[in-house]
Every structure is written in structure tokens, then in C-alpha cells.
C-alpha atoms as a PDB file:
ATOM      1  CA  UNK A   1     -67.052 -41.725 -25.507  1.00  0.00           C
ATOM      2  CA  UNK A   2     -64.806 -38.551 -25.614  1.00  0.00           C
ATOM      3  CA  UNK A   3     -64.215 -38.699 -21.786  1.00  0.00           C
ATOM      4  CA  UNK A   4     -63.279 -42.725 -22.140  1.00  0.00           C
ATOM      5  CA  UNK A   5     -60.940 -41.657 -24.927  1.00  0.00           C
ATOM      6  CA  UNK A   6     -59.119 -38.826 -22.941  1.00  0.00           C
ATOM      7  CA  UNK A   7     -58.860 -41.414 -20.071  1.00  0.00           C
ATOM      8  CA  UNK A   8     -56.884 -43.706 -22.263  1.00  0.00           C
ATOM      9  CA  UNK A   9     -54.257 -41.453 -22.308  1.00  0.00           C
ATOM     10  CA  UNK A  10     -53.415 -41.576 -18.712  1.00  0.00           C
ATOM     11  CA  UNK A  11     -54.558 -44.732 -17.960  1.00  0.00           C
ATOM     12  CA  UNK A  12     -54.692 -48.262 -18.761  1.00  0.00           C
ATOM     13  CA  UNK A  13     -56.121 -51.437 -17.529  1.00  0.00           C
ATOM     14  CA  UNK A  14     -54.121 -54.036 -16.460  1.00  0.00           C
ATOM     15  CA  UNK A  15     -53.390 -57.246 -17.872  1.00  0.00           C
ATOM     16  CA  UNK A  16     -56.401 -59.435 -17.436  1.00  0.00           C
ATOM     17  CA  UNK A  17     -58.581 -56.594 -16.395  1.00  0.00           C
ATOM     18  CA  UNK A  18     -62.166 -56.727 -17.239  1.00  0.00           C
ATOM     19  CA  UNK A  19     -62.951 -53.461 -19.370  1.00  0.00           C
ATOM     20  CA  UNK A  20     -67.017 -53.499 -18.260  1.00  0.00           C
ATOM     21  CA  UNK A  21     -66.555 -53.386 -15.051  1.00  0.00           C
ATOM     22  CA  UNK A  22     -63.668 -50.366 -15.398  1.00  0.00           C
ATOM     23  CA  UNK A  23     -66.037 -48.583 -16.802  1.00  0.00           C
ATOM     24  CA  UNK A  24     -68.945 -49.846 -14.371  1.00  0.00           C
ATOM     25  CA  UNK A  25     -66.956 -48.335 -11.620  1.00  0.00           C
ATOM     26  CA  UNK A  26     -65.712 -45.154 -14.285  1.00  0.00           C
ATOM     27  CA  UNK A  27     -69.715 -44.402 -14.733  1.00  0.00           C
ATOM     28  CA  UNK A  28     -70.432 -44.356 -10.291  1.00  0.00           C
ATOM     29  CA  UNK A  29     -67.189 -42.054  -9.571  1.00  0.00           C
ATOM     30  CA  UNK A  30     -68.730 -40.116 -12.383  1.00  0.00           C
ATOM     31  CA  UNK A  31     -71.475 -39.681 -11.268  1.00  0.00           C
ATOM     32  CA  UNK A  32     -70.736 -39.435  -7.715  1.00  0.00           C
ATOM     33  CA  UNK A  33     -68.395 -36.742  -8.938  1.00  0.00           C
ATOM     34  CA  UNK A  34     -71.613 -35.133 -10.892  1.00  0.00           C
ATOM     35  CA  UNK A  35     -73.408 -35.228  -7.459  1.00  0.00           C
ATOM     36  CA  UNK A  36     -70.780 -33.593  -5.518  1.00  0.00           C
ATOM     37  CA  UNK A  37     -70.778 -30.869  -7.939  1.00  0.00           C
ATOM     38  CA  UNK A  38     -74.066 -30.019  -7.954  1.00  0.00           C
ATOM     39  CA  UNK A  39     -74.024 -29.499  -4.116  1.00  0.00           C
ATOM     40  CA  UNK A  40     -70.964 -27.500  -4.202  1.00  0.00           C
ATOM     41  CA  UNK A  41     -72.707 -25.164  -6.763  1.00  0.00           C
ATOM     42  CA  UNK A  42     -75.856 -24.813  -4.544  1.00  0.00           C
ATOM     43  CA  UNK A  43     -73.222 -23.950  -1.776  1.00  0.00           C
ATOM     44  CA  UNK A  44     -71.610 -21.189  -3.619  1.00  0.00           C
ATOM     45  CA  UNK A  45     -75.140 -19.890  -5.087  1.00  0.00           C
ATOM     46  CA  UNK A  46     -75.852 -19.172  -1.254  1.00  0.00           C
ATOM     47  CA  UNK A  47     -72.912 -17.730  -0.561  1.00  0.00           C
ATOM     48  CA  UNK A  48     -72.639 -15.400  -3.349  1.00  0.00           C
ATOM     49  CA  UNK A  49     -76.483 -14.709  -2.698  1.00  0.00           C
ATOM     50  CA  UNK A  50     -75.895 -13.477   1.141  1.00  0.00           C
ATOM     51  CA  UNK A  51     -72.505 -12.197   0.130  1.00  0.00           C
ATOM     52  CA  UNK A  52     -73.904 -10.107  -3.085  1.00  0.00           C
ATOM     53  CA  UNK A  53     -77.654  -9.659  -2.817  1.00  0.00           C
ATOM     54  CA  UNK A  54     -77.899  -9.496   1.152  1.00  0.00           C
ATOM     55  CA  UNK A  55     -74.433  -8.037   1.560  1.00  0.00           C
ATOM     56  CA  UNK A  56     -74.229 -10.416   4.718  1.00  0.00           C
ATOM     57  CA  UNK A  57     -71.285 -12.621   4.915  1.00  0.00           C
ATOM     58  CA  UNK A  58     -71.420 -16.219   5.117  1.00  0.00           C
ATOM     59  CA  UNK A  59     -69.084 -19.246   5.302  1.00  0.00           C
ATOM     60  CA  UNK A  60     -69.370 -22.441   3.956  1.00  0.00           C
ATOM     61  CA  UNK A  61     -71.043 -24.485   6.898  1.00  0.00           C
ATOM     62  CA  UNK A  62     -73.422 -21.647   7.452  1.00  0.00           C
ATOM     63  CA  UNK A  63     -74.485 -22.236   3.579  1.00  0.00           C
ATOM     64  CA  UNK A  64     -74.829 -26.006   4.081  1.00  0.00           C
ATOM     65  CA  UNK A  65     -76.674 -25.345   7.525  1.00  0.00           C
ATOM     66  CA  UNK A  66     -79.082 -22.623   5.429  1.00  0.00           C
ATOM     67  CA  UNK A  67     -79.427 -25.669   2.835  1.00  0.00           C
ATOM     68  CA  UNK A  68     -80.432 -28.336   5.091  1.00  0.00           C
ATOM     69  CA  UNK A  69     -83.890 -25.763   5.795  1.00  0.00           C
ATOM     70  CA  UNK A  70     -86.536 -25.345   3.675  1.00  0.00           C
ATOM     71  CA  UNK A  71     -87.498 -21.873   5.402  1.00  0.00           C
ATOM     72  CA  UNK A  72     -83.695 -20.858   4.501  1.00  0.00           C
ATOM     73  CA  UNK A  73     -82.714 -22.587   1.499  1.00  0.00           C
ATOM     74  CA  UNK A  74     -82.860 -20.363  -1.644  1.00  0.00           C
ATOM     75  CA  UNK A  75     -85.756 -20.200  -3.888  1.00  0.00           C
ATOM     76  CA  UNK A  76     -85.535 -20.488  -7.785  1.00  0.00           C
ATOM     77  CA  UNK A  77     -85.898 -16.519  -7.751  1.00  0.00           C
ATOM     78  CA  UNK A  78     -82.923 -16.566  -5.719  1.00  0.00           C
ATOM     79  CA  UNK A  79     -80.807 -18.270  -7.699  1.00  0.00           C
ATOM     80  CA  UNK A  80     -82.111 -16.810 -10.443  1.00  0.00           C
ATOM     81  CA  UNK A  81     -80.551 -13.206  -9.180  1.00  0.00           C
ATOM     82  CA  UNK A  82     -77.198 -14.869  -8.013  1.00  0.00           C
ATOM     83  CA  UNK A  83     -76.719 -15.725 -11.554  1.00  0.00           C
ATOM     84  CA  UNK A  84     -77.881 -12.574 -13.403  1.00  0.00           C
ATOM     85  CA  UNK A  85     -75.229 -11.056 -11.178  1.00  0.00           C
ATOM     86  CA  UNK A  86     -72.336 -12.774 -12.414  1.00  0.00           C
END
């Protein structure tokens, strides 16, 4: 829709190019995209949450490890403060 229109403007298929399955493989980096971005944003809400709430520093990899743990992976109250902070 919008996003296939603002594509257009940078690129273009080429000639003999089936459009369905440009926009087969447009809709699975999108969403791959999606997926990456919703980790990323789960490893920042940790961060900020040690960084801000615990006033511990963490890195990165620490987050991820802390993510891969039930026992140390956030809870929705936990989020919940990291973003009433911001």
C-alpha cells in the first residue's frame, strides 16, 4: 500500500520480473525486519530497566543472556516502569 508506493520510488523491477513474487519476498524481509525489531526493543527495555530502575549497568549480551531466562527476563510490570520512565 503506502510502503509499496514509497518503494517505487527507489526501486523498480526489472524487465520480465514477476511483481507477486517481489512482493512475496518484500512481505518476509518485512516481516523478518518486524521480528528483529521487536527483539531489539525487548533488548533495550532491559537495559534501560537495569540501567534506570536498578541503577546496575548492563551491556547488550548480558540483556540477551537475561532474556534467554525466564527467572531473569522482565515481567510485564517491568516493562511497564521502563516505559513510564521515558
Amino acid at each position: 500500500m503506502m510502503f509499496d508506493a514509497c518503494v517505487q520510488l527507489y526501486f523498480q523491477l526489472e524487465e520480465g520480473q514477476d511483481l507477486g513474487q517481489a512482493s512475496r519476498h518484500q512481505d518476509l524481509v518485512c516481516a523478518d525486519r518486524l521480528k528483529d525489531m521487536f527483539y531489539e526493543a525487548r533488548t533495550q527495555a532491559a537495559i534501560s530497566y537495569y540501567a534506570n530502575i536498578k541503577k546496575v549497568k548492563v551491556d547488550k549480551e548480558q540483556a540477551r543472556e537475561m532474556m534467554s531466562h525466564e527467572e531473569t527476563d522482565l515481567t510485564e510490570e517491568q516493562y511497564m516502569q521502563v516505559i513510564s520512565k521515558t
